[in-house]
N, C-alpha and C. Protein backbone atom coordinates (compact mmCIF):
# COMPACT_ATOMS: atom_id res chain seq x y z
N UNK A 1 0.81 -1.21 0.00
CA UNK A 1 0.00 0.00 0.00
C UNK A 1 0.85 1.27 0.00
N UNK A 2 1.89 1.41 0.78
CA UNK A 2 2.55 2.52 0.96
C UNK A 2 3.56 2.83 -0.27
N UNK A 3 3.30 1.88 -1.48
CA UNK A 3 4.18 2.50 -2.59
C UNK A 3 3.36 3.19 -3.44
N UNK A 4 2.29 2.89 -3.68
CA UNK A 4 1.07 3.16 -4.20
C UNK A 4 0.45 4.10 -3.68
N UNK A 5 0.46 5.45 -4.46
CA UNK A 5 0.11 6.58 -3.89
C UNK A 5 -1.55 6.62 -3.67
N UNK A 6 -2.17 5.98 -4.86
CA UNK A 6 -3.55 5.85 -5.33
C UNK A 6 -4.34 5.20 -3.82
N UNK A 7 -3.77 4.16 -4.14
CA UNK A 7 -4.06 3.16 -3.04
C UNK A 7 -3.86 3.66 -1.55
N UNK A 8 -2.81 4.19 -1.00
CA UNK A 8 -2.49 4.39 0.11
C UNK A 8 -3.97 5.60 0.30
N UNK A 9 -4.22 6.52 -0.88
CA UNK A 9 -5.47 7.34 -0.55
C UNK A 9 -6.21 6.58 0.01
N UNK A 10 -7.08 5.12 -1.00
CA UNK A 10 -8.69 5.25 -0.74
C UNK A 10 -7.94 4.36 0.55
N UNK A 11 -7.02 3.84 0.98
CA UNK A 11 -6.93 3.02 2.44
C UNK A 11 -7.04 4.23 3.10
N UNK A 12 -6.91 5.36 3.37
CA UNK A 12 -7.05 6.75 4.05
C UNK A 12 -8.49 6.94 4.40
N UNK A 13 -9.07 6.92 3.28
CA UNK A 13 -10.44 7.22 3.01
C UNK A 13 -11.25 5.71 3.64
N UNK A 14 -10.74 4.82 3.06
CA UNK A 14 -11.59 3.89 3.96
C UNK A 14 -11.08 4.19 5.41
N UNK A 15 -10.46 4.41 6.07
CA UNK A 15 -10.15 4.24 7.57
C UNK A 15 -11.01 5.26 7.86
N UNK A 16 -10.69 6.47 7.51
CA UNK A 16 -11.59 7.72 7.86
C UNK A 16 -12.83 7.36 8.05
N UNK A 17 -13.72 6.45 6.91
CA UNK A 17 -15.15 6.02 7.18
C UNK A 17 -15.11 5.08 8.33
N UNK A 18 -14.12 4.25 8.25
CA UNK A 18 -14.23 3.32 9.63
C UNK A 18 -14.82 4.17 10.93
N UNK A 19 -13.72 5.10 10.92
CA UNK A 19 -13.59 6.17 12.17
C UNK A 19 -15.01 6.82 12.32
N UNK A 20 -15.66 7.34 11.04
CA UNK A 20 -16.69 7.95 11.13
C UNK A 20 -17.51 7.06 11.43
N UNK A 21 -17.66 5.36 11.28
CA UNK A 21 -18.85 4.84 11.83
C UNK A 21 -18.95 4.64 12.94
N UNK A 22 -17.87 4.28 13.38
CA UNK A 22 -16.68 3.95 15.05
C UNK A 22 -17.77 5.08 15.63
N UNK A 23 -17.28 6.68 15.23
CA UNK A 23 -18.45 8.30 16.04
C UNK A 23 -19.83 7.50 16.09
N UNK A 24 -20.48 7.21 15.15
CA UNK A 24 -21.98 7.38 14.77
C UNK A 24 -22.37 6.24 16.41
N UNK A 25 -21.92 5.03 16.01
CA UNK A 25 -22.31 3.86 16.87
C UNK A 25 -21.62 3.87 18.04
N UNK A 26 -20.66 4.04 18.51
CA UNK A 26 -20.60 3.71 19.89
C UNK A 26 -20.87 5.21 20.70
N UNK A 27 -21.25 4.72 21.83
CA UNK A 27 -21.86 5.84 23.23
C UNK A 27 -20.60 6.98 22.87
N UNK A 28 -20.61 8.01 23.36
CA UNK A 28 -19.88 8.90 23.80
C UNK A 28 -18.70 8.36 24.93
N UNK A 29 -17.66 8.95 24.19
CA UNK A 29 -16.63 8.55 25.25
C UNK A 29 -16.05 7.07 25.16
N UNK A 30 -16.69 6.16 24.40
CA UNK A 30 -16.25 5.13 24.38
C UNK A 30 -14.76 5.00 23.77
N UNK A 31 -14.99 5.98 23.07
CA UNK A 31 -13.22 5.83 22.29
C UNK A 31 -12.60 7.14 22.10
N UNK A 32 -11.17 6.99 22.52
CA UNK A 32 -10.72 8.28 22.72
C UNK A 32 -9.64 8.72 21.26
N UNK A 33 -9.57 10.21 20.02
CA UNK A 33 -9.04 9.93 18.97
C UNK A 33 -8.24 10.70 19.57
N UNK A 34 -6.82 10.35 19.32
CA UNK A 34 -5.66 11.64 19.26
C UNK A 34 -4.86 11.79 17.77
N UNK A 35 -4.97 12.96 17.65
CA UNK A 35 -4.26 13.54 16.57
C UNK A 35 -3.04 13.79 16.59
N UNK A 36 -2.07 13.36 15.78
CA UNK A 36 -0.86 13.00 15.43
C UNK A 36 0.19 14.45 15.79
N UNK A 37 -1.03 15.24 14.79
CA UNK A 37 -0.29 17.16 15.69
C UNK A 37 -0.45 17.26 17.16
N UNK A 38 -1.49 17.14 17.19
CA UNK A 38 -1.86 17.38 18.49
C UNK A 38 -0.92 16.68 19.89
N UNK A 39 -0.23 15.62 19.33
CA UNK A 39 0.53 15.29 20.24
C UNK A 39 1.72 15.14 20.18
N UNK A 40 2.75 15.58 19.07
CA UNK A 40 4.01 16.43 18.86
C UNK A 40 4.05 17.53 19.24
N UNK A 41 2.89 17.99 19.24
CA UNK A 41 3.25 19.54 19.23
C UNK A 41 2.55 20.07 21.10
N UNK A 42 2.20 19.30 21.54
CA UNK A 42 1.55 19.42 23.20
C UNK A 42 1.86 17.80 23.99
N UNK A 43 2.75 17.54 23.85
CA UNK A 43 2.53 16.00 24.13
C UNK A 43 1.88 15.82 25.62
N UNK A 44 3.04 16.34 26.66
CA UNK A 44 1.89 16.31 27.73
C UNK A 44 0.65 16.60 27.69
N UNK A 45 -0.16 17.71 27.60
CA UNK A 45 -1.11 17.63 27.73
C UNK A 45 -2.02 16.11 26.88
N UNK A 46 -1.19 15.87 26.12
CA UNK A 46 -2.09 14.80 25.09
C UNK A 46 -1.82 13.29 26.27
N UNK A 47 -0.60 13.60 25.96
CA UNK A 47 0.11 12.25 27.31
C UNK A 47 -1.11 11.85 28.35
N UNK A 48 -1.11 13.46 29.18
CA UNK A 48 -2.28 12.88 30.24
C UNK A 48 -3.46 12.85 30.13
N UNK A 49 -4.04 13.25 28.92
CA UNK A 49 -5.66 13.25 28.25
C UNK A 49 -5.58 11.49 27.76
N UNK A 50 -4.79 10.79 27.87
CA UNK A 50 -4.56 9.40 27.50
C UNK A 50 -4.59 8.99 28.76
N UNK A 51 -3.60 9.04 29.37
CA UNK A 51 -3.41 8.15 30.39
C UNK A 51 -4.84 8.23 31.54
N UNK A 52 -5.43 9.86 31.48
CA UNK A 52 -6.91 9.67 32.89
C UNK A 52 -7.69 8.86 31.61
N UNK A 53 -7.76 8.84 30.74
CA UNK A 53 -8.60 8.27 29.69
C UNK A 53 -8.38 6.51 29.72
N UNK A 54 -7.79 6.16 30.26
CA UNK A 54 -7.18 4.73 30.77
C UNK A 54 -7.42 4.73 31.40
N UNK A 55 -7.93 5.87 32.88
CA UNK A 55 -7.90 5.08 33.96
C UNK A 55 -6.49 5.13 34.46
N UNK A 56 -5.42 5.76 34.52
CA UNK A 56 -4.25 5.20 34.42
C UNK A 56 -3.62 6.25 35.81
N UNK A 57 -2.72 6.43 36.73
CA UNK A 57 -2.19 7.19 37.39
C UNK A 57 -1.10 7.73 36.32
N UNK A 58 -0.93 9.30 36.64
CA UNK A 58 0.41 9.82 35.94
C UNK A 58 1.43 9.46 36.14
N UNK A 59 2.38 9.15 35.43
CA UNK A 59 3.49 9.15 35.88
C UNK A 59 4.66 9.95 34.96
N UNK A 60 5.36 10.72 35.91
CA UNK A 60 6.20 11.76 34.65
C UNK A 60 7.21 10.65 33.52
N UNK A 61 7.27 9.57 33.81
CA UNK A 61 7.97 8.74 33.06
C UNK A 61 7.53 8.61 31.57
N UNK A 62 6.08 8.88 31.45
CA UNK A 62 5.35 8.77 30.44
C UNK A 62 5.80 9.96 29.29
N UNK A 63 6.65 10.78 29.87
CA UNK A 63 7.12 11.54 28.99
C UNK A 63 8.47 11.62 28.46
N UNK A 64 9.62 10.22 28.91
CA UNK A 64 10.72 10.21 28.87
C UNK A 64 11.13 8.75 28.15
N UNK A 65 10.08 8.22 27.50
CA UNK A 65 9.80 7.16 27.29
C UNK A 65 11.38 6.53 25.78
N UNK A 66 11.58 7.60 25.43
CA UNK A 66 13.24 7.62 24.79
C UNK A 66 14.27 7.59 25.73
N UNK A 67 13.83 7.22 26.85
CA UNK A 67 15.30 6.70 27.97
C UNK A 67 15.45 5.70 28.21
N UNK A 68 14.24 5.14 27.71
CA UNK A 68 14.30 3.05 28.30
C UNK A 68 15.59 2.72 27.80
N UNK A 69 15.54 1.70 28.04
CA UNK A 69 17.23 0.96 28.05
C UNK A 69 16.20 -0.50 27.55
N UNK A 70 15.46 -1.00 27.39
CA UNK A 70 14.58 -2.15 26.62
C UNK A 70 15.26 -2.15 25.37
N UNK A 71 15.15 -3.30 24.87
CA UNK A 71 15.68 -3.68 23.50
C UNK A 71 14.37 -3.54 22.63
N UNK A 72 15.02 -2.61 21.31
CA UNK A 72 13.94 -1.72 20.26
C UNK A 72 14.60 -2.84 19.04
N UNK A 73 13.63 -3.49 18.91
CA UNK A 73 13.55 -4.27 16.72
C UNK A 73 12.73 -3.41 16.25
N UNK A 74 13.45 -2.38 16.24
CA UNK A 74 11.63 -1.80 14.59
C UNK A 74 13.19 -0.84 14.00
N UNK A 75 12.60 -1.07 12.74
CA UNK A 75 13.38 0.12 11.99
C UNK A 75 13.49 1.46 12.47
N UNK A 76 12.88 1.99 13.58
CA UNK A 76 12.74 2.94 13.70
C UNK A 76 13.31 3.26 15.41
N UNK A 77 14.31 2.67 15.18
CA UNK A 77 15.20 2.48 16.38
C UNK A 77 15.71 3.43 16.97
N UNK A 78 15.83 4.11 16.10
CA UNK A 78 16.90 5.67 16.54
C UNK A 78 15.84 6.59 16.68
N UNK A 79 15.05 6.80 16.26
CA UNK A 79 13.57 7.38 16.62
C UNK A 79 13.28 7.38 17.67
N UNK A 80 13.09 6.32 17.92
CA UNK A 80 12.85 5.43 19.49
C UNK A 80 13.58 6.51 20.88
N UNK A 81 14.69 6.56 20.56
CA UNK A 81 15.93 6.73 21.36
C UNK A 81 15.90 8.13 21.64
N UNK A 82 15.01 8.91 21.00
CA UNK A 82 14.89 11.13 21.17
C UNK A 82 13.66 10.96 21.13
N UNK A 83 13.31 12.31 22.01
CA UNK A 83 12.19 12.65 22.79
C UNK A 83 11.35 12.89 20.99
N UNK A 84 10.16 13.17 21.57
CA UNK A 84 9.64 13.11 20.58
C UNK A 84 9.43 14.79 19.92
N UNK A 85 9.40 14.48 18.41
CA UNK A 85 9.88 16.12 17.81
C UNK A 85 8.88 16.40 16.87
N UNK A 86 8.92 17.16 16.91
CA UNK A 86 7.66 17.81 15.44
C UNK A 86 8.51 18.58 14.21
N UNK A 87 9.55 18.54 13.88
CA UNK A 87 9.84 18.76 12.65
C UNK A 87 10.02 18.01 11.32
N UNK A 88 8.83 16.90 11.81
CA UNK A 88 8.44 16.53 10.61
C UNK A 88 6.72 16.73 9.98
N UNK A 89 6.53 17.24 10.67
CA UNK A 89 5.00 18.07 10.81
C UNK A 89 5.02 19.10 9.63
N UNK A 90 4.05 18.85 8.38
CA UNK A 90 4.18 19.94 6.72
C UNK A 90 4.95 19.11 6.22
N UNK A 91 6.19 17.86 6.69
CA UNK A 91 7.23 18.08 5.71
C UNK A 91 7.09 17.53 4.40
N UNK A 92 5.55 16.69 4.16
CA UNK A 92 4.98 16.71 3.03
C UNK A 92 4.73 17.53 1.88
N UNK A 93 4.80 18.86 2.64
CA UNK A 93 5.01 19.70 1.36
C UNK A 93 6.04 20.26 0.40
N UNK A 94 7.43 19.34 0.83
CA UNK A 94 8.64 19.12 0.26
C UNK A 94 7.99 18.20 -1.21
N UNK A 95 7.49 17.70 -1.24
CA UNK A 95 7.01 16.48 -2.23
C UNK A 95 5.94 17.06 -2.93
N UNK A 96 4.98 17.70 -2.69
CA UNK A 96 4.01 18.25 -2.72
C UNK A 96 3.16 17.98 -4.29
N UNK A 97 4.13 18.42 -5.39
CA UNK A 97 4.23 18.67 -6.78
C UNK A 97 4.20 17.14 -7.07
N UNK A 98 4.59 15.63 -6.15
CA UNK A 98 4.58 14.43 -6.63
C UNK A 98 3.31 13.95 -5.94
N UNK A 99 2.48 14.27 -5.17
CA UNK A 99 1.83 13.89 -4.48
C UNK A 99 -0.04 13.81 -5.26
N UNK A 100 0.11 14.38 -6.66
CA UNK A 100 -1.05 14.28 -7.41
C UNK A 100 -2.09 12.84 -7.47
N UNK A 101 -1.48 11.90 -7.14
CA UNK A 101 -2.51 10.64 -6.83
C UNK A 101 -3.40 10.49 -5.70
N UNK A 102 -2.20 10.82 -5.04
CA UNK A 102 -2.55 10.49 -3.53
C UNK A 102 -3.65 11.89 -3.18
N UNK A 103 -3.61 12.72 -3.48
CA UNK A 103 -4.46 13.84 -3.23
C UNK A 103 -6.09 13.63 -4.12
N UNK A 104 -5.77 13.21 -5.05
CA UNK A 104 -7.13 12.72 -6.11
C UNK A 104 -7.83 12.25 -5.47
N UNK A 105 -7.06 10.28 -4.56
CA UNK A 105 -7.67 9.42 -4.13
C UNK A 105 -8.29 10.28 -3.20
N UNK A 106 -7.74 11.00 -2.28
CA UNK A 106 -8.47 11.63 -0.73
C UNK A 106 -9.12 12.44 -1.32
N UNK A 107 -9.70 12.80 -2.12
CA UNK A 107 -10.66 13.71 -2.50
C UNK A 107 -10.65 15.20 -1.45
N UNK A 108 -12.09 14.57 -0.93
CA UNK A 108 -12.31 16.21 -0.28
C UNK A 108 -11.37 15.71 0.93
N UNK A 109 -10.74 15.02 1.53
CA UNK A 109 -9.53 14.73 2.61
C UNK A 109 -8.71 15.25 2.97
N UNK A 110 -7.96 15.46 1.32
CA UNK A 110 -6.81 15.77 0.95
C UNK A 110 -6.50 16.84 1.83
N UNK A 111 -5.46 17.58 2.10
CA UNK A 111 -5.16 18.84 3.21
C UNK A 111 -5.09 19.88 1.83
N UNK A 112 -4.99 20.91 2.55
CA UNK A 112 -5.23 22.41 1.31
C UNK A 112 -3.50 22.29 0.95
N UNK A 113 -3.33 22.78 0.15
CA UNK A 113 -2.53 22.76 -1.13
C UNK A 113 -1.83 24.46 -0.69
N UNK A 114 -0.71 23.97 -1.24
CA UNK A 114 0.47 25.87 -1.54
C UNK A 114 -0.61 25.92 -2.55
């Protein structure tokens, strides 16, 4: 899916409807969405809008979570290892001019355009 610009859309677009049926049918509150900005760019506050949303006691650890010393297998190892950053937030619009499929598929989705 992720080579396939076309494709990676309507999988966008189908999830989005997932999500929107996910709203319609279950009670209020049953499921909590966080947005990807929203929690680079405020993490605590997002951090602990998760964790009372669990049920969960705070713990400031929840924000240092690039200090574990646990053994990381994902490609994304070094990621892992720094706090978490938002300068990759827009950086889609480096590409922008290649991104004509993928914007088609998401139709009205798509984010506004330079």
């Amino acid at each position: 899916h992720s080579y396939d610009l076309t494709e990676l859309g309507r999988y966008y677009r189908a999830y989005a409807s997932l999500m929107d049926h996910w709203r319609e049918v279950l009670p209020a509150g049953a499921m909590l969405e966080v947005q990807y900005e929203e929690l680079v760019t405020d993490n605590e506050a997002q951090a602990r809008r998760l964790i009372d949303y669990c049920g969960l006691e705070w713990d400031d650890a929840c924000l240092e979570s690039h200090k574990t010393d646990r053994s990381i297998r994902t490609a994304s190892v070094t990621q892992v290892r720094q706090p978490i950053y938002d300068t990759s937030l827009e950086r889609w619009r480096h590409y922008e001019a290649f991104l004509d499929p993928l914007f088609d598929a998401l139709g009205d989705l798509a984010p506004k355009r330079s």
